[in-house]
N, C-alpha and C. Protein backbone atom coordinates (compact mmCIF):
# COMPACT_ATOMS: atom_id res chain seq x y z
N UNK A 1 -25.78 11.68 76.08
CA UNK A 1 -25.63 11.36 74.67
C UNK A 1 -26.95 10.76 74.20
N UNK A 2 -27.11 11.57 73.48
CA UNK A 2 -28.65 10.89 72.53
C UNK A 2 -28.36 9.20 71.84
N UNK A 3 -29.69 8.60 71.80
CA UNK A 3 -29.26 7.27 71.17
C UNK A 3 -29.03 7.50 69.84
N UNK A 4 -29.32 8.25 69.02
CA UNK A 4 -28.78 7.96 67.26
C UNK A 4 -27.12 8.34 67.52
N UNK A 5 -26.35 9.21 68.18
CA UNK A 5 -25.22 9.39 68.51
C UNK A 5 -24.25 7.85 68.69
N UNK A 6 -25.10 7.56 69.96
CA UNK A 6 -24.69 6.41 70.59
C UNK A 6 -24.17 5.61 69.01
N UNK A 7 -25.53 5.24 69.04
CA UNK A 7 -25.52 3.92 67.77
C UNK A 7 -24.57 4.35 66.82
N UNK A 8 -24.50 5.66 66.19
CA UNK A 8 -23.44 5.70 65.30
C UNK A 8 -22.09 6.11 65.96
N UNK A 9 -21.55 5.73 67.07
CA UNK A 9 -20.28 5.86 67.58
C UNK A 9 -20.29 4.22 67.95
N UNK A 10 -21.13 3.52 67.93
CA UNK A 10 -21.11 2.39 67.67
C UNK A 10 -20.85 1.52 66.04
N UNK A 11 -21.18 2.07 65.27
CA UNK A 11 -21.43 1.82 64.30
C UNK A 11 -20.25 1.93 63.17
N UNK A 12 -19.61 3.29 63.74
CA UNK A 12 -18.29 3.49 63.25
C UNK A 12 -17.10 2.44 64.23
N UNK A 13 -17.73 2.44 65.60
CA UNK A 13 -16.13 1.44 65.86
C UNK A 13 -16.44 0.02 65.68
N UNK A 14 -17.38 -0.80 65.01
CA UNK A 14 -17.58 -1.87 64.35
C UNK A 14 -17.12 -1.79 63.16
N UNK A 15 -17.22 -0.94 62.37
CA UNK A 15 -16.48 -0.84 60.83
C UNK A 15 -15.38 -0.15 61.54
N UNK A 16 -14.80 0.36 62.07
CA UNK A 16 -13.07 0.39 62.11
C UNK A 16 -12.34 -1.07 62.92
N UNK A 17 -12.89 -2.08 63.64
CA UNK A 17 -12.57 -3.44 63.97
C UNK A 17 -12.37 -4.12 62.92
N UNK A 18 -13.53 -3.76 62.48
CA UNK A 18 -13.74 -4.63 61.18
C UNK A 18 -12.45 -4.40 59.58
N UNK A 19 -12.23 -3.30 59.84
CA UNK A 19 -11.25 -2.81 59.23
C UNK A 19 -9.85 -3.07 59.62
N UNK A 20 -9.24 -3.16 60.34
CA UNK A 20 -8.67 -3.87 61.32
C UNK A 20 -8.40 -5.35 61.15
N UNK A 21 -9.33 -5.83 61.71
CA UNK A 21 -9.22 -7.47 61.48
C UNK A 21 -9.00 -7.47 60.11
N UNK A 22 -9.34 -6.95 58.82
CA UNK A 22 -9.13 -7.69 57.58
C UNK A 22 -7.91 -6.93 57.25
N UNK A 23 -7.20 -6.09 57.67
CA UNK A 23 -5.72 -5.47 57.06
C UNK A 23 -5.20 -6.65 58.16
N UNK A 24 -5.08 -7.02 59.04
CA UNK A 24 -4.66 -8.02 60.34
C UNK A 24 -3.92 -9.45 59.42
N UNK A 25 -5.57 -9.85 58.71
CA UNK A 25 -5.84 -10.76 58.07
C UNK A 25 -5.23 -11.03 56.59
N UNK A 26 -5.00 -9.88 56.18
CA UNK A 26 -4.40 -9.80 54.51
C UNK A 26 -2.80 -9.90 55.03
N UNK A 27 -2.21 -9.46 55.57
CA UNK A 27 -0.67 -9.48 56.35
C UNK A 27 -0.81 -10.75 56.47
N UNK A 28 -1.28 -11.29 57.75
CA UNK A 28 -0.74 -13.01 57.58
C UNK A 28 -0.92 -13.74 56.28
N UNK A 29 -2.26 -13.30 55.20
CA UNK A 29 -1.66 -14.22 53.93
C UNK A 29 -0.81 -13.89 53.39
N UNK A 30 -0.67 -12.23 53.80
CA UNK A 30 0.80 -11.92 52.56
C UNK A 30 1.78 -12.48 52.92
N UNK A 31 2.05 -12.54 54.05
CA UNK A 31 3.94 -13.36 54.61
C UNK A 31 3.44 -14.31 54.32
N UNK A 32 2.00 -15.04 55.01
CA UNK A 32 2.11 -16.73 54.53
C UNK A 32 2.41 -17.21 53.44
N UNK A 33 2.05 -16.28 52.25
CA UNK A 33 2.20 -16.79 50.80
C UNK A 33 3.72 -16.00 50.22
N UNK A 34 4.23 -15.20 51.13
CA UNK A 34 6.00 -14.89 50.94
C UNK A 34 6.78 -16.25 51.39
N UNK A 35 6.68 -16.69 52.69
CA UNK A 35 7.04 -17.79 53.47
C UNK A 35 7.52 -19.09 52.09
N UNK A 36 6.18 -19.03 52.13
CA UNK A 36 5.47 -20.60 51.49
C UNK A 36 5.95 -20.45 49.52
N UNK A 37 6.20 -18.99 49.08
CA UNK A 37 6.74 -18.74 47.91
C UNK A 37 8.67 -19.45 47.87
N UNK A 38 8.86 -18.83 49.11
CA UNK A 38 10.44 -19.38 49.22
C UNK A 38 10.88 -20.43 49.40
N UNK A 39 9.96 -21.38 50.21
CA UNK A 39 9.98 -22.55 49.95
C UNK A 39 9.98 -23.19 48.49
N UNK A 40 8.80 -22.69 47.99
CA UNK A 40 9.06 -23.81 46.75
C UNK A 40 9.80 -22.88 45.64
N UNK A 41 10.25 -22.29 45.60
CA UNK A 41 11.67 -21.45 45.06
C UNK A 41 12.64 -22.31 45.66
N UNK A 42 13.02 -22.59 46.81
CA UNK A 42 14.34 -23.15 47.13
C UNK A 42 14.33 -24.89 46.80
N UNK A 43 12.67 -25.15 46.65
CA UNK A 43 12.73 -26.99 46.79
C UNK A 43 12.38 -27.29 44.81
N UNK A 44 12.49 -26.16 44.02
CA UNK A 44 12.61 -25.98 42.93
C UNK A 44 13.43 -25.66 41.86
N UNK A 45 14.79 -25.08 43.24
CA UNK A 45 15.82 -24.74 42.28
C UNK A 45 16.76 -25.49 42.01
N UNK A 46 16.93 -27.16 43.03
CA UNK A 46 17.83 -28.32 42.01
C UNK A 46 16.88 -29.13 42.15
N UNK A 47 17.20 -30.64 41.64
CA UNK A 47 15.94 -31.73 41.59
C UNK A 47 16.46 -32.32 43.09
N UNK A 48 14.44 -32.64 43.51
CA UNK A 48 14.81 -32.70 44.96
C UNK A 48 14.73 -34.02 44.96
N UNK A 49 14.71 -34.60 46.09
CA UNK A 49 14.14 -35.92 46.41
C UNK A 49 12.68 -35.76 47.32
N UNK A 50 11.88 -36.90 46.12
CA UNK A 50 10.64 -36.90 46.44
C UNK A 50 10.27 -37.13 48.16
N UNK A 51 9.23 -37.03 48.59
CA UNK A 51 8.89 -37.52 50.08
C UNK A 51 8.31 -36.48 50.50
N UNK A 52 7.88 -36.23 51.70
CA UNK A 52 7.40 -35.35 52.72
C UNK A 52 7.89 -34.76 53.76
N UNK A 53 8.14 -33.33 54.14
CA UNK A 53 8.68 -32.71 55.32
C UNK A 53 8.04 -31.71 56.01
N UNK A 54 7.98 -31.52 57.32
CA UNK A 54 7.38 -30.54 57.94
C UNK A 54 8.16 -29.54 59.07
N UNK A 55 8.00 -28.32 59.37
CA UNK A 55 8.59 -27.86 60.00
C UNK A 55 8.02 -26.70 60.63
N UNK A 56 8.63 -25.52 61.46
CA UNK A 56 8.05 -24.42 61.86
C UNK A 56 9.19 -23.04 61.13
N UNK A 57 8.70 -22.29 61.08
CA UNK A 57 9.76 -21.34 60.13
C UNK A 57 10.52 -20.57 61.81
N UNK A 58 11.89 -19.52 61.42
CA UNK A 58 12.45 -19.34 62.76
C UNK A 58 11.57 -18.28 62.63
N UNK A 59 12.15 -17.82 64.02
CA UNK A 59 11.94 -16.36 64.64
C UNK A 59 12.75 -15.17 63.33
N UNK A 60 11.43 -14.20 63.27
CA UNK A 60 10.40 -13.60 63.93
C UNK A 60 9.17 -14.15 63.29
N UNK A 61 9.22 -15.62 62.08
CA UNK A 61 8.47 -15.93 61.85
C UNK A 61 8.03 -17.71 62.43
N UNK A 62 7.83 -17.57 63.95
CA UNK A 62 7.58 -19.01 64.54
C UNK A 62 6.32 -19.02 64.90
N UNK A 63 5.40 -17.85 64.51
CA UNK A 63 3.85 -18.33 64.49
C UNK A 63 3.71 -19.51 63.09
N UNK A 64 4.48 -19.12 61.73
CA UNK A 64 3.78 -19.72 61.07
C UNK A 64 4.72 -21.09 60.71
N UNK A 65 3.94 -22.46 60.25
CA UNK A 65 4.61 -23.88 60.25
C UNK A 65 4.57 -24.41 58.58
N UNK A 66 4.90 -25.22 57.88
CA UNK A 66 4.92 -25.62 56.79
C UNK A 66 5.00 -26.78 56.71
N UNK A 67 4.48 -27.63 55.79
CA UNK A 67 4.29 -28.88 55.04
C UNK A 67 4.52 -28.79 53.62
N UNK A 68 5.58 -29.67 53.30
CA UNK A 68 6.11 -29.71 51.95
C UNK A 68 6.53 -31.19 51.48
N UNK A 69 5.57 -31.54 49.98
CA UNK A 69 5.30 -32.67 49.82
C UNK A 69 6.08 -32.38 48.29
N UNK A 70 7.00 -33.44 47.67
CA UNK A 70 7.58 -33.73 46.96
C UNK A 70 6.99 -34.66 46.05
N UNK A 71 6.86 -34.39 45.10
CA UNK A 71 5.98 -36.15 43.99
C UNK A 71 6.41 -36.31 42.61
N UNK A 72 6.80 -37.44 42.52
CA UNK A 72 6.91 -37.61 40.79
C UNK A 72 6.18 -36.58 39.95
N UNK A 73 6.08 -35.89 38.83
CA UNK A 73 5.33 -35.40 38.07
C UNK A 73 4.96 -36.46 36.80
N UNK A 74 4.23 -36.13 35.85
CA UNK A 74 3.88 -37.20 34.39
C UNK A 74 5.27 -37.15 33.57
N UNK A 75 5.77 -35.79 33.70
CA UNK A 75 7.02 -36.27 32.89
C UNK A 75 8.20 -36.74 33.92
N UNK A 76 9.18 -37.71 33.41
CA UNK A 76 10.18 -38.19 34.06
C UNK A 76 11.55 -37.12 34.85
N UNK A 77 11.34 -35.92 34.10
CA UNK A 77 12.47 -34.99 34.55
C UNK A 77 11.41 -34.03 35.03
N UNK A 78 10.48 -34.45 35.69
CA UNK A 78 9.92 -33.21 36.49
C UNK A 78 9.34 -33.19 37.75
N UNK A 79 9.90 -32.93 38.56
CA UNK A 79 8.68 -33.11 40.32
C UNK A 79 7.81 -32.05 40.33
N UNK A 80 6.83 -32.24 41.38
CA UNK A 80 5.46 -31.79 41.92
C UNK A 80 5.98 -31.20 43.22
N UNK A 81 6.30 -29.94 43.89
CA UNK A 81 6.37 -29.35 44.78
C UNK A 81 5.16 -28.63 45.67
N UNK A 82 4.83 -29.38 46.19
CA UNK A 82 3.35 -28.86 46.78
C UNK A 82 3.90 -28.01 48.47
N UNK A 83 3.69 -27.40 48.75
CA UNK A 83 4.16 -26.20 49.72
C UNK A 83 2.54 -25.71 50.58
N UNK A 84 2.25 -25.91 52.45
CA UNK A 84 1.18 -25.68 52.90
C UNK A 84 1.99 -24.11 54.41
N UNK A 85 1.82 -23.57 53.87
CA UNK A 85 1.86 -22.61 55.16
C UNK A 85 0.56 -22.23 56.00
N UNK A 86 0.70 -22.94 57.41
CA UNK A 86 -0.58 -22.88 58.49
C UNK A 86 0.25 -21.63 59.24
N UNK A 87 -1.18 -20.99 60.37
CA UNK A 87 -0.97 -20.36 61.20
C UNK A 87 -2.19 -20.44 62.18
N UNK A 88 -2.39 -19.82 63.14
CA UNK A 88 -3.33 -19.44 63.93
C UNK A 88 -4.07 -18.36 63.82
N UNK A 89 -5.23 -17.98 64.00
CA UNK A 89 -5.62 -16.31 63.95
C UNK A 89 -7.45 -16.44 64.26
N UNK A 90 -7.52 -15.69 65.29
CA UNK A 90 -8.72 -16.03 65.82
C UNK A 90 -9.18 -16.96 66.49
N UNK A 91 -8.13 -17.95 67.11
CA UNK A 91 -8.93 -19.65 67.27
C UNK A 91 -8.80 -20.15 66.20
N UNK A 92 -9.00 -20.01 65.06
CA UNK A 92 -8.79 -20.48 63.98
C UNK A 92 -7.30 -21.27 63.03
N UNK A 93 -7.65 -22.30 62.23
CA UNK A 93 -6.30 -22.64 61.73
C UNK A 93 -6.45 -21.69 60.39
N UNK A 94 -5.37 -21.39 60.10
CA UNK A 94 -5.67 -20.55 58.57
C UNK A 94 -3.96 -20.66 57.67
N UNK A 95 -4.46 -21.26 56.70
CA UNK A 95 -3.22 -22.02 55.71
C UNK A 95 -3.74 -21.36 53.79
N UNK A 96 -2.13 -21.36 53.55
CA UNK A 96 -2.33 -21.02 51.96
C UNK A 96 -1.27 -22.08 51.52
N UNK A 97 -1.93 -22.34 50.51
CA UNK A 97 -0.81 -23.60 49.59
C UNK A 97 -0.57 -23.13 48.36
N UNK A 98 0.64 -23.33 48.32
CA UNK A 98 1.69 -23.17 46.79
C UNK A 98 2.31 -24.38 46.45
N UNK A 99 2.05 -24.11 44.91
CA UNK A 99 2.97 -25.30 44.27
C UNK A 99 4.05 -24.99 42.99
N UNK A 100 4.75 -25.92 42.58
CA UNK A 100 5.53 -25.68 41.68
C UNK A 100 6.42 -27.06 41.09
N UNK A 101 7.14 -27.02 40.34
CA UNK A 101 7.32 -27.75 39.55
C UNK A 101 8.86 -27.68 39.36
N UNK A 102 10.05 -28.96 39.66
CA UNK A 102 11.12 -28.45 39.59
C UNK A 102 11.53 -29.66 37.95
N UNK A 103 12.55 -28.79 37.76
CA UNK A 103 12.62 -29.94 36.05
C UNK A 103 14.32 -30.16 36.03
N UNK A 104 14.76 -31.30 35.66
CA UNK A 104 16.07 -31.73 35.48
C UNK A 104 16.86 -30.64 34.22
């Protein structure tokens, strides 16, 4: 095999990895930010009690974990639903946060 061959059979399976890792990568934010949507849908749909909770979601979703912080809002009939879905990927920690607003 000639080297310009080489290099571009190289060249193409670096851009198909690469292609790869970021469809890999768009999937875990999409469930992370499905996950982390239902949360603050469910901690939005009666008035909650303020505070902080953390957890891991079940199987088939126990890679990814959540943090969900509850807070007064400025108006009196309204909380602050702040929602953190983490995961792993690469060695890496990798998290998307949602928020929302539940009202009396």
């Amino acid at each position: 095999m000639d080297d310009r061959r080489g290099f571009t059979l190289l060249l193409a399976y670096e851009v198909l990895s690469g292609a790869v890792d970021a469809e890999d990568r768009s999937e875990r934010w999409t469930v992370a930010s499905c996950l982390g949507e239902t949360l603050v849908r469910e901690s939005t749909a009666a008035w909650p009690e303020t505070g902080e909770s953390h957890g891991k979601f079940t199987a088939p979703m126990e890679a990814y974990s959540w943090e969900r912080s509850i807070r007064p809002a400025a108006h009196p009939d309204a909380r602050e639903v702040h929602v953190t879905v983490t995961w792993s990927a690469g060695g890496r920690e990798e998290r998307v946060s949602l928020a929302g607003v539940a009202v009396r």
